[in-house]
PDB file of N, CA and C in Angstrom:
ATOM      1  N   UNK A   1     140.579 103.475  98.653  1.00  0.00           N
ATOM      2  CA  UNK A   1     139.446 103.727  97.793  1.00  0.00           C
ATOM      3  C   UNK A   1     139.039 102.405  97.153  1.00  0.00           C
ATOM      4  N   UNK A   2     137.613 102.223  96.962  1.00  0.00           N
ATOM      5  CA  UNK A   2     137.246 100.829  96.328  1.00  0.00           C
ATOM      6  C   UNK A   2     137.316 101.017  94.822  1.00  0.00           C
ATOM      7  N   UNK A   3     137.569  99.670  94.635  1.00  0.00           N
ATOM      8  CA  UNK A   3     137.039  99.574  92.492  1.00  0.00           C
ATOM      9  C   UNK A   3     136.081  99.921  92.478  1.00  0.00           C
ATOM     10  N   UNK A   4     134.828  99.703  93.070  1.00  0.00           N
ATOM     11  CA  UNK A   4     133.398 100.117  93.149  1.00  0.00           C
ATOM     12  C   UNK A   4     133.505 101.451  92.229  1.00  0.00           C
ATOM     13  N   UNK A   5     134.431 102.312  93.302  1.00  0.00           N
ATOM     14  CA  UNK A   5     133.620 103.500  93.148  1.00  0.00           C
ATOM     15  C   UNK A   5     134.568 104.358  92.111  1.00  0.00           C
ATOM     16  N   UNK A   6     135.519 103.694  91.638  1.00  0.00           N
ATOM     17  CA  UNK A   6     136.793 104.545  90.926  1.00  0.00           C
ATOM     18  C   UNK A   6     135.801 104.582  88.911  1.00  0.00           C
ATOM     19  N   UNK A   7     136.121 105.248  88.694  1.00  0.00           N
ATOM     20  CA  UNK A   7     135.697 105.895  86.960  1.00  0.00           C
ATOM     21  C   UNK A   7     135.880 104.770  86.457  1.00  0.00           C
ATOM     22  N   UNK A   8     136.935 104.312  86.015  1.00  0.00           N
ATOM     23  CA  UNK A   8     137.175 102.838  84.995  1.00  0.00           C
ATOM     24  C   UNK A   8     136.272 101.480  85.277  1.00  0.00           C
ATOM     25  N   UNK A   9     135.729 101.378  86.590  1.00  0.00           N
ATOM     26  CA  UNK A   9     134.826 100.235  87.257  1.00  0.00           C
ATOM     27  C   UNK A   9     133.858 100.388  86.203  1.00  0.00           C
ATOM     28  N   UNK A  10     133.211 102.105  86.527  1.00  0.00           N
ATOM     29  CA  UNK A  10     131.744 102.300  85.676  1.00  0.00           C
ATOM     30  C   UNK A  10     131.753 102.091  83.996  1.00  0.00           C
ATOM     31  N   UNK A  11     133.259 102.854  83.785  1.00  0.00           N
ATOM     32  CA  UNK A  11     133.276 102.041  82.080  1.00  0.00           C
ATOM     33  C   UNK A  11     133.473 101.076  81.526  1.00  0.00           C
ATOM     34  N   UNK A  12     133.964  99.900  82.812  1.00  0.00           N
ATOM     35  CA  UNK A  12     134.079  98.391  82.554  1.00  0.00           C
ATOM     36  C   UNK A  12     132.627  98.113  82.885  1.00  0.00           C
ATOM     37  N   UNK A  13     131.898  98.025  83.776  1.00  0.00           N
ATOM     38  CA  UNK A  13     130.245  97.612  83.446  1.00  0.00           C
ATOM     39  C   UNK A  13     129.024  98.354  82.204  1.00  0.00           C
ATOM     40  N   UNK A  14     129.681  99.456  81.826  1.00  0.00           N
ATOM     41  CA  UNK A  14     128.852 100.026  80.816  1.00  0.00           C
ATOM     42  C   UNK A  14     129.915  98.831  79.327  1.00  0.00           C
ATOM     43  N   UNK A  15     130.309  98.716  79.396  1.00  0.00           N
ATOM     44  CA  UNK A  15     131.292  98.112  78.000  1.00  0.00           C
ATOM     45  C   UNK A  15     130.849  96.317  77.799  1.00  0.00           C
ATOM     46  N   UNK A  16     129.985  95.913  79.611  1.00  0.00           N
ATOM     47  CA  UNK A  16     129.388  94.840  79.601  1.00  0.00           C
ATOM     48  C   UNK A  16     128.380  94.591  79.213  1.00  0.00           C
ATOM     49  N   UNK A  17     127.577  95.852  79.332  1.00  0.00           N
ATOM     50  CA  UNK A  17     126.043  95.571  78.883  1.00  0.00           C
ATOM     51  C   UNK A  17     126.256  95.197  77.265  1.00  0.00           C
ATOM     52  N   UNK A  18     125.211  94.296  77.123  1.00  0.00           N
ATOM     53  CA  UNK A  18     124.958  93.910  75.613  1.00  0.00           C
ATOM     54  C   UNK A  18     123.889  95.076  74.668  1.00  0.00           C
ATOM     55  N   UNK A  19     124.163  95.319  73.519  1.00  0.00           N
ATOM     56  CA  UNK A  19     123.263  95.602  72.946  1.00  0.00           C
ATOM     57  C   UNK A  19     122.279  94.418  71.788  1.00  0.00           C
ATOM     58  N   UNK A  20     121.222  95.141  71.873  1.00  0.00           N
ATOM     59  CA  UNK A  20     119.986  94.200  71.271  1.00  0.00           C
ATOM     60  C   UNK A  20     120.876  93.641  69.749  1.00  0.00           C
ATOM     61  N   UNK A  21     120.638  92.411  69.176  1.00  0.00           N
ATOM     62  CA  UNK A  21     121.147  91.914  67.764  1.00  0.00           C
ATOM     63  C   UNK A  21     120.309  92.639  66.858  1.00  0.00           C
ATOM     64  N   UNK A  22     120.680  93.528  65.912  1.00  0.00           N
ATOM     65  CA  UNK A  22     119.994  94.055  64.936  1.00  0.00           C
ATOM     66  C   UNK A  22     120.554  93.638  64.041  1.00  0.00           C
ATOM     67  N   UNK A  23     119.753  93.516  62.560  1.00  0.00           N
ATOM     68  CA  UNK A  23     119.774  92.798  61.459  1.00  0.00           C
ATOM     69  C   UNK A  23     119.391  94.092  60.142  1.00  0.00           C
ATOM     70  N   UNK A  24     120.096  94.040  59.150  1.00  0.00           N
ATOM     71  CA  UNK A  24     120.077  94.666  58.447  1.00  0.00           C
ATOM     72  C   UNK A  24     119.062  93.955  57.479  1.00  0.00           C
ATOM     73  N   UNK A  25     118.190  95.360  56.632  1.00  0.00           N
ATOM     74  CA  UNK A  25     117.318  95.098  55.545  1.00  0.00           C
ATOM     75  C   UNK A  25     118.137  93.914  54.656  1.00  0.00           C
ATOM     76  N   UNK A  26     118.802  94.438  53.886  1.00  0.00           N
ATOM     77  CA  UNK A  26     119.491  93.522  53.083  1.00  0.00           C
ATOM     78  C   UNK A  26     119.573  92.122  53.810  1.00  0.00           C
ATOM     79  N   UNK A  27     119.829  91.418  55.110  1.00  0.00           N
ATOM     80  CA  UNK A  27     119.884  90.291  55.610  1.00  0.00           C
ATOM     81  C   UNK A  27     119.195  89.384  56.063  1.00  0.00           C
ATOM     82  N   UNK A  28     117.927  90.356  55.888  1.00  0.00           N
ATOM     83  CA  UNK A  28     116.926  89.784  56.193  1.00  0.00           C
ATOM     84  C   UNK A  28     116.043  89.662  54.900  1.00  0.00           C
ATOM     85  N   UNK A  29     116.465  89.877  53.546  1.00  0.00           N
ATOM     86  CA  UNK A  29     116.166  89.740  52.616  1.00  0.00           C
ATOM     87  C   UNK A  29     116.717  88.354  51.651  1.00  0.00           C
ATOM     88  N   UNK A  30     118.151  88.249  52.596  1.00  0.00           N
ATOM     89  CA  UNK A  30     118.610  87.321  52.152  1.00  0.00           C
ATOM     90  C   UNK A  30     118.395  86.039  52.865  1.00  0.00           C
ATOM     91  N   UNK A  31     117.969  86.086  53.905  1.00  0.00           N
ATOM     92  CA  UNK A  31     117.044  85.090  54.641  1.00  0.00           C
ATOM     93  C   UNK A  31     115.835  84.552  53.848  1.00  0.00           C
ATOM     94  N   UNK A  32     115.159  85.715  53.282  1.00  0.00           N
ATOM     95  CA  UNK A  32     114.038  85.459  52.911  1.00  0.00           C
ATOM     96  C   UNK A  32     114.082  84.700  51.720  1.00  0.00           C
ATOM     97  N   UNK A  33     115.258  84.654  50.852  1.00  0.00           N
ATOM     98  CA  UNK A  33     115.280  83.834  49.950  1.00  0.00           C
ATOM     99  C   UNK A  33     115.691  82.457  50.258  1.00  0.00           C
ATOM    100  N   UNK A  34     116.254  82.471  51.253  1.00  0.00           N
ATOM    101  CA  UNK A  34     117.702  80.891  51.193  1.00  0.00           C
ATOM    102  C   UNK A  34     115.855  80.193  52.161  1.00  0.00           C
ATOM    103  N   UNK A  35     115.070  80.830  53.061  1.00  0.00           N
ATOM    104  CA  UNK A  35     113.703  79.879  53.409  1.00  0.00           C
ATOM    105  C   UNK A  35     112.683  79.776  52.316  1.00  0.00           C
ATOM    106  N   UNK A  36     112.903  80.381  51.470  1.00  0.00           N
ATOM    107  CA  UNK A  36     111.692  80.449  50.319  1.00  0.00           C
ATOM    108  C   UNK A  36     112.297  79.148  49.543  1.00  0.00           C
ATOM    109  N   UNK A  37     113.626  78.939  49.250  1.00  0.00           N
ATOM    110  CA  UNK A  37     114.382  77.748  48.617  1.00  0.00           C
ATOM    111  C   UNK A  37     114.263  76.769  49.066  1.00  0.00           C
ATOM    112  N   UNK A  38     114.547  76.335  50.198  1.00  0.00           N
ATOM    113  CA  UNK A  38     114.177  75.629  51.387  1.00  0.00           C
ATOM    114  C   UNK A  38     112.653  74.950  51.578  1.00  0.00           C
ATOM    115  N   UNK A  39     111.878  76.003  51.407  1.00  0.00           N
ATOM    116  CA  UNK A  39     110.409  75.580  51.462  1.00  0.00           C
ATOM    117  C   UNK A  39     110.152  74.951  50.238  1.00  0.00           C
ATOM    118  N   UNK A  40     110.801  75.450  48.874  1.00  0.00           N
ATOM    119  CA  UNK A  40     110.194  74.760  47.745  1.00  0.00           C
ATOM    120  C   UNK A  40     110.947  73.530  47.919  1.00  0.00           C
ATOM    121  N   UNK A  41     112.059  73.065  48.482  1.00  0.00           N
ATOM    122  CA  UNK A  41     112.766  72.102  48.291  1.00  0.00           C
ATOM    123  C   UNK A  41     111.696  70.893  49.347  1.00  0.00           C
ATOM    124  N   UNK A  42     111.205  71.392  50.257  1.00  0.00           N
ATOM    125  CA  UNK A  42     110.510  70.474  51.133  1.00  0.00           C
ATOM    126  C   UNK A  42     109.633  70.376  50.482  1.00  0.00           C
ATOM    127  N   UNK A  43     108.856  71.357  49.713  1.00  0.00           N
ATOM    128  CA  UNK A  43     107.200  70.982  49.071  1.00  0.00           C
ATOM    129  C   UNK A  43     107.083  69.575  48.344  1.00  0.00           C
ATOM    130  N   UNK A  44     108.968  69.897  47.606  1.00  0.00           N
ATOM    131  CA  UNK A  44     108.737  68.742  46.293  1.00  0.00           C
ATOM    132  C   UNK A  44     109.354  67.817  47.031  1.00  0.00           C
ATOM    133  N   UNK A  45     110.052  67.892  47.972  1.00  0.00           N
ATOM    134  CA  UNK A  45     110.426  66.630  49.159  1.00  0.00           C
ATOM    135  C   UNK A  45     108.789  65.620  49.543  1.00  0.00           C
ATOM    136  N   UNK A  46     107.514  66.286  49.556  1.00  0.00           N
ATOM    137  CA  UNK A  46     106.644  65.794  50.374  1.00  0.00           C
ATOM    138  C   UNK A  46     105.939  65.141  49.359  1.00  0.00           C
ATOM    139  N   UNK A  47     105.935  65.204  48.346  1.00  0.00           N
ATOM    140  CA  UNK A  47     106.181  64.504  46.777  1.00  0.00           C
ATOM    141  C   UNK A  47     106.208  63.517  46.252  1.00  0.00           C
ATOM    142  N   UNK A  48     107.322  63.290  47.042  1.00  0.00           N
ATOM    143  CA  UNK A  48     108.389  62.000  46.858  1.00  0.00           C
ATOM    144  C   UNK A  48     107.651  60.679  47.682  1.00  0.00           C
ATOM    145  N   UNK A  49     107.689  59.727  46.654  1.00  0.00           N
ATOM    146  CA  UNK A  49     106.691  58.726  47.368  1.00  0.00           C
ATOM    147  C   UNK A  49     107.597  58.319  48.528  1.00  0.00           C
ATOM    148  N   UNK A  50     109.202  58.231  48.288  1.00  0.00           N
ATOM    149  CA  UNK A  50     109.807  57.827  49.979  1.00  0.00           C
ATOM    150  C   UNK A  50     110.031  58.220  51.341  1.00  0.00           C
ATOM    151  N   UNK A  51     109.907  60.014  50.999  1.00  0.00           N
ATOM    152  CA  UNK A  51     109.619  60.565  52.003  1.00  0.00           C
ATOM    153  C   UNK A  51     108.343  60.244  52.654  1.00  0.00           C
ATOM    154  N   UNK A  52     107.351  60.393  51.728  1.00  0.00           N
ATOM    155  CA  UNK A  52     105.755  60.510  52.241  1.00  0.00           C
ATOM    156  C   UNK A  52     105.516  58.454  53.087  1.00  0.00           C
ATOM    157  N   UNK A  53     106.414  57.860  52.817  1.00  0.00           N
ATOM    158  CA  UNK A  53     106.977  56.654  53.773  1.00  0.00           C
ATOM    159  C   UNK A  53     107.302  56.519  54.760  1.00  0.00           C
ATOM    160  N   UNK A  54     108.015  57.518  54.598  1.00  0.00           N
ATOM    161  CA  UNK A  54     109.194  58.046  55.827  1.00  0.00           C
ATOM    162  C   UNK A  54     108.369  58.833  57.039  1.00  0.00           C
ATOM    163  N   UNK A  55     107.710  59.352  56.110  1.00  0.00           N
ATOM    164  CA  UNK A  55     106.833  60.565  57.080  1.00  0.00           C
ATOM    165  C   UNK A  55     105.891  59.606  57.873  1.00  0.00           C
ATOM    166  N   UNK A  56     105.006  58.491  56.833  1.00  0.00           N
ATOM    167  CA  UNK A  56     104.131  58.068  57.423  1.00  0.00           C
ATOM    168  C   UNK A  56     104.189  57.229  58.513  1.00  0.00           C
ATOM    169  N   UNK A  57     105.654  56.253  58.639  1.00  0.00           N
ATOM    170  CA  UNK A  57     106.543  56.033  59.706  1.00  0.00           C
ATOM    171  C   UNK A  57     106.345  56.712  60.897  1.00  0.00           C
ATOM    172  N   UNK A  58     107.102  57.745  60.736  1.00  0.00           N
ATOM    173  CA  UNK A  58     107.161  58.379  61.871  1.00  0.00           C
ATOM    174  C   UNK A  58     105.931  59.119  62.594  1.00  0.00           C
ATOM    175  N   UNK A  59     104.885  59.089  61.679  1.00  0.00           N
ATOM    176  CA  UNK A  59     103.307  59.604  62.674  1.00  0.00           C
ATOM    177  C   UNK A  59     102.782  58.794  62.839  1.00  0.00           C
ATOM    178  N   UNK A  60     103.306  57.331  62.894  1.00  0.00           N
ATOM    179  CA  UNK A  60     102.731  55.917  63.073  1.00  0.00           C
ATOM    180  C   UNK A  60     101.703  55.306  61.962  1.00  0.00           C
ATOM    181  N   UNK A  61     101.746  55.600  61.132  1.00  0.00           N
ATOM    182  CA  UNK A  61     100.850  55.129  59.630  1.00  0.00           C
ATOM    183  C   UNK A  61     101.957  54.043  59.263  1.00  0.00           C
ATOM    184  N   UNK A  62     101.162  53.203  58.147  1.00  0.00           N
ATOM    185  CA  UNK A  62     101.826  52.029  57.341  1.00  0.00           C
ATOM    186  C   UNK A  62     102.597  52.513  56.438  1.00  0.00           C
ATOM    187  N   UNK A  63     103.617  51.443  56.354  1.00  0.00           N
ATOM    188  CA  UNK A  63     105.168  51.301  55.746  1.00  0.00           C
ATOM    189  C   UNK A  63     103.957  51.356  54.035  1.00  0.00           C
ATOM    190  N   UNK A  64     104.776  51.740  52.838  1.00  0.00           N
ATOM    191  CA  UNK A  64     104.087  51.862  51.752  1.00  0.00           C
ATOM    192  C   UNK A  64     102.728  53.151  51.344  1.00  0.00           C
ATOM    193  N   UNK A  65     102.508  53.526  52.202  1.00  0.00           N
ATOM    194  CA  UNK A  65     101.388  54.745  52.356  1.00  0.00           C
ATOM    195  C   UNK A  65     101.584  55.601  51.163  1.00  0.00           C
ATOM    196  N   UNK A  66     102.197  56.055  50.472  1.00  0.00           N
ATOM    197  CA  UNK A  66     102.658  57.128  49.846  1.00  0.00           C
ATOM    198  C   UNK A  66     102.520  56.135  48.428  1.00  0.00           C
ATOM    199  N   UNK A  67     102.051  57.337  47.290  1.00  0.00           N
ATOM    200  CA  UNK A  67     101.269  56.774  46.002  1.00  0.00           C
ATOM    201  C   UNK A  67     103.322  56.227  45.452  1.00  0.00           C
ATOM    202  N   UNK A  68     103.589  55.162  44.251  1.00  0.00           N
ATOM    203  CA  UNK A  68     104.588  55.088  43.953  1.00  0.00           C
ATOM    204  C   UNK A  68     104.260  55.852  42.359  1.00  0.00           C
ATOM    205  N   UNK A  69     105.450  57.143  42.693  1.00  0.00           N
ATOM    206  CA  UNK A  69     105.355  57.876  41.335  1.00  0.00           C
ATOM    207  C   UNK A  69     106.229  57.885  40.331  1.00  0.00           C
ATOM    208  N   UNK A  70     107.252  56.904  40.655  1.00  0.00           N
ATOM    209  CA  UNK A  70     108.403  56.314  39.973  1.00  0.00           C
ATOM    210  C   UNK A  70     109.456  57.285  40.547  1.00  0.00           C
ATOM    211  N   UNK A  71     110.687  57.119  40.364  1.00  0.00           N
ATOM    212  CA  UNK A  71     111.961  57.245  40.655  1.00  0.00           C
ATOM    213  C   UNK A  71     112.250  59.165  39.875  1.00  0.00           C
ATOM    214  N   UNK A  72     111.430  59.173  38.736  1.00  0.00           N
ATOM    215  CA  UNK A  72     111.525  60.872  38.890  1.00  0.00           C
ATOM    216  C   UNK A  72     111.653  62.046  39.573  1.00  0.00           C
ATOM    217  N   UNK A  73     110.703  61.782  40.208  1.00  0.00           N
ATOM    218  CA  UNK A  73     110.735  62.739  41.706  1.00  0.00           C
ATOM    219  C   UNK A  73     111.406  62.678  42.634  1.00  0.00           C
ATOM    220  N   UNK A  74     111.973  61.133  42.630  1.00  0.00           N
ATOM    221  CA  UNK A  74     113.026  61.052  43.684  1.00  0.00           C
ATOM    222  C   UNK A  74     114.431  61.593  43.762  1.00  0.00           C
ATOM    223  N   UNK A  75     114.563  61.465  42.130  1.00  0.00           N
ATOM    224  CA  UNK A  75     116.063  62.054  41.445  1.00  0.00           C
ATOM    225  C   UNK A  75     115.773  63.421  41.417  1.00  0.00           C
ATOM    226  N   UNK A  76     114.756  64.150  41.186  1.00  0.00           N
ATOM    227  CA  UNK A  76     114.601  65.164  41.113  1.00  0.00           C
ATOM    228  C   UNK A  76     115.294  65.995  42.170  1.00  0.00           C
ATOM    229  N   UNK A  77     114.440  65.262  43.272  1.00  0.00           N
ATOM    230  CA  UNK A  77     114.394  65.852  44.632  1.00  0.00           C
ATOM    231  C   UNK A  77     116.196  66.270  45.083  1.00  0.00           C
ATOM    232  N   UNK A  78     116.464  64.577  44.691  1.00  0.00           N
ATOM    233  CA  UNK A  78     118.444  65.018  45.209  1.00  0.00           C
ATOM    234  C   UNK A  78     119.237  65.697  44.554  1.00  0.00           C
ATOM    235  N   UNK A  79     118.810  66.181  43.482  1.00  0.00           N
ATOM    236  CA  UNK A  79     119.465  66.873  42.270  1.00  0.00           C
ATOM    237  C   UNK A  79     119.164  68.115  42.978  1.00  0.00           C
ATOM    238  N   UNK A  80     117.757  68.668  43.427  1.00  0.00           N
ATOM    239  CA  UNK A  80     117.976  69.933  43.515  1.00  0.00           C
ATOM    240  C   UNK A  80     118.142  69.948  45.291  1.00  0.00           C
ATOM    241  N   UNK A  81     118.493  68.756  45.761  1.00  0.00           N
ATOM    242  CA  UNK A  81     118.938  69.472  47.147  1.00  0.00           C
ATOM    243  C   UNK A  81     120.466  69.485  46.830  1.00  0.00           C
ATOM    244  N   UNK A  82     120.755  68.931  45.894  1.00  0.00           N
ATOM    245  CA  UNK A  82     122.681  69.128  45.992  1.00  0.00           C
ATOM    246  C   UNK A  82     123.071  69.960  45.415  1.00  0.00           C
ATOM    247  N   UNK A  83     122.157  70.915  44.220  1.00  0.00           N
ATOM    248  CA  UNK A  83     122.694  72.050  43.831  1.00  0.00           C
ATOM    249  C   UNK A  83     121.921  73.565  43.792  1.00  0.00           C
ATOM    250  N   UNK A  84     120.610  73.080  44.180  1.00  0.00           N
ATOM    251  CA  UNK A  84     119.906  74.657  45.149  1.00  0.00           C
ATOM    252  C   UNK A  84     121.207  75.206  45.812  1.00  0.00           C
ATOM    253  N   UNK A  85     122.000  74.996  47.048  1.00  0.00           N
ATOM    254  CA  UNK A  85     123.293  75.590  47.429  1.00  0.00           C
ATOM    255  C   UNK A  85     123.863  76.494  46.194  1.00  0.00           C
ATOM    256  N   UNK A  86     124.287  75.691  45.466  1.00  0.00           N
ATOM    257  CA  UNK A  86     125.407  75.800  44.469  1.00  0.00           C
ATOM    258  C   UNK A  86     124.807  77.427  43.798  1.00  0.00           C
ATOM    259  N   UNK A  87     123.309  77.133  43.531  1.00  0.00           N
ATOM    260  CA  UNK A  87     122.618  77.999  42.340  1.00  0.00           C
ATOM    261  C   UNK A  87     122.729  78.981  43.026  1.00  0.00           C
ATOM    262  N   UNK A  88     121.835  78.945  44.241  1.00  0.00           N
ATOM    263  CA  UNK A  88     121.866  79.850  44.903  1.00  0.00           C
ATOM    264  C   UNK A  88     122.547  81.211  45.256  1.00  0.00           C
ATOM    265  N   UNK A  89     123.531  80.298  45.513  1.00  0.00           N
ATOM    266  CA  UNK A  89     124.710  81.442  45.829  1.00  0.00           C
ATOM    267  C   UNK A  89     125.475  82.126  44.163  1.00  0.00           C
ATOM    268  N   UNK A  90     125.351  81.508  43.471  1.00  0.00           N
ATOM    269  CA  UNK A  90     125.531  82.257  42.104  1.00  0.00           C
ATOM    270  C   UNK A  90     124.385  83.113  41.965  1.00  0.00           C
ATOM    271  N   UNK A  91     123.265  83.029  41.990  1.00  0.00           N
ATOM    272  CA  UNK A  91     122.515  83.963  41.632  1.00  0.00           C
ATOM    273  C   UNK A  91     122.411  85.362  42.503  1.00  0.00           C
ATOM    274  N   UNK A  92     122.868  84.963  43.713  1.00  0.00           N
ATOM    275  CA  UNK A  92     123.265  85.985  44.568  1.00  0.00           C
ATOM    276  C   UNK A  92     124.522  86.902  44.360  1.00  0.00           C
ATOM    277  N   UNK A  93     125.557  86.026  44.071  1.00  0.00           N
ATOM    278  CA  UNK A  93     126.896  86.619  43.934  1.00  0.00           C
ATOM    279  C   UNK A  93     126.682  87.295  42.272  1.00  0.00           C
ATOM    280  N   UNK A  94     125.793  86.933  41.361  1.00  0.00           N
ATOM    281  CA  UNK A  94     125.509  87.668  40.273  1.00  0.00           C
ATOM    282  C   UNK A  94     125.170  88.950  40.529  1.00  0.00           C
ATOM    283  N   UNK A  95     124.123  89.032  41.485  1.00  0.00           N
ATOM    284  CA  UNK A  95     122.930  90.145  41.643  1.00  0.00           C
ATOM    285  C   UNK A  95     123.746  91.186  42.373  1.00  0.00           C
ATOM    286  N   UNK A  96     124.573  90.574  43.286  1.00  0.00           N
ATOM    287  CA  UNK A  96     125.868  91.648  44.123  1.00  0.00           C
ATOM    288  C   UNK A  96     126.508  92.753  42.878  1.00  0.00           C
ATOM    289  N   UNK A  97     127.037  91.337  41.767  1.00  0.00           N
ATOM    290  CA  UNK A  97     127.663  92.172  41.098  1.00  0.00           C
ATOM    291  C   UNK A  97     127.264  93.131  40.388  1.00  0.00           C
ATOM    292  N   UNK A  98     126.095  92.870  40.191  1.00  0.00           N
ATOM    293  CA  UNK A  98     125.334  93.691  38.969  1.00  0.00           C
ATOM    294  C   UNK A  98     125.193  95.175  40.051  1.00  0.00           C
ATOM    295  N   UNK A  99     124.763  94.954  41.348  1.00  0.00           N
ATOM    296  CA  UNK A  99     124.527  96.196  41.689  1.00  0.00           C
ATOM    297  C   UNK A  99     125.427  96.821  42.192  1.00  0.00           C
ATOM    298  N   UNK A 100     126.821  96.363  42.396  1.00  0.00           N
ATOM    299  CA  UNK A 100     128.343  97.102  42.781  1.00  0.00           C
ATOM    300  C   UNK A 100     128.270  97.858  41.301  1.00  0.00           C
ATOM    301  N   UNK A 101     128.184  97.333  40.013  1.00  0.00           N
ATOM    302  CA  UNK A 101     128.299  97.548  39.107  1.00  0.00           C
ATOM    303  C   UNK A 101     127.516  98.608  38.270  1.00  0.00           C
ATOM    304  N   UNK A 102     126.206  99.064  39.035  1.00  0.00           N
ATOM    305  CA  UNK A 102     125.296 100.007  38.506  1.00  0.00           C
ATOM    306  C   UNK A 102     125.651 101.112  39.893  1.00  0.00           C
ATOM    307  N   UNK A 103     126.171 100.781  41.055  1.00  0.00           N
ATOM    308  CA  UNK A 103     127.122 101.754  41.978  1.00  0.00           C
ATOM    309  C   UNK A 103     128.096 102.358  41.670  1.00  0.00           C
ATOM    310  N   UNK A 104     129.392 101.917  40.972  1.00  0.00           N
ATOM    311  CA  UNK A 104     130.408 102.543  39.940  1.00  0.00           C
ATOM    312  C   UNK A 104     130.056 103.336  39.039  1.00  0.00           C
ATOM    313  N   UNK A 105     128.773 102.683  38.176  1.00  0.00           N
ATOM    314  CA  UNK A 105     128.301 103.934  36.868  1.00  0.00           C
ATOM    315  C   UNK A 105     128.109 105.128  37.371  1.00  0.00           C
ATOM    316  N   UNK A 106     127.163 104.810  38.381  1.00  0.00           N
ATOM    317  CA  UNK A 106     126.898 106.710  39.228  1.00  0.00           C
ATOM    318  C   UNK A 106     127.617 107.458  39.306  1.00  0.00           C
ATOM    319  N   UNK A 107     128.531 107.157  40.165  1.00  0.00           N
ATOM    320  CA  UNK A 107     129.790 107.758  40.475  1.00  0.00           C
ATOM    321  C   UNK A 107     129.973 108.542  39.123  1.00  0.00           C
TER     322      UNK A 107
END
């Protein structure tokens, strides 16, 4: 008798097929924040007279292009790319708790 045709063949190729990646509401909510962070972090990135240098570099424009707005914006900028992460995830791990926490009251 072949593997082909024996019972366990057919439940080893059904156990192969993939199913589609589905994503839960909640995860795709939390997506929606960590790109919304992200986007504000680039807005005030484009800001920054060294990026807008950097940028102009690389689409072939002149070195200096970008207005000089002093060193504010620049500190700004690394301050909140090194602790957007940080906040982030506290304000998340807050909001978890609060609603595990209004889940218990029900009960």
């Amino acid at each position: 008798m072949s593997e082909l045709s024996s019972p366990a063949s057919a439940t080893d190729t059904q156990s192969l097929r993939r199913r589609p990646p589905q994503f839960s509401l909640g995860f795709l909510m939390l997506m929606t924040i960590v790109f919304a962070v992200m986007g504000g972090g680039l807005l005030y990135a484009s800001r920054v007279a060294a990026v807008q240098d950097e940028i102009s570099v690389l689409t072939g424009g002149k070195v200096g292009a970008g207005n000089d707005v002093g060193r504010l914006a620049h500190i700004t900028f690394i301050m909140f790319t090194f602790t957007s992460p940080l906040i982030l995830a506290g304000v998340l791990s807050t909001m978890l708790a609060v609603l595990r926490w209004f889940e218990r009251r029900r009960r």
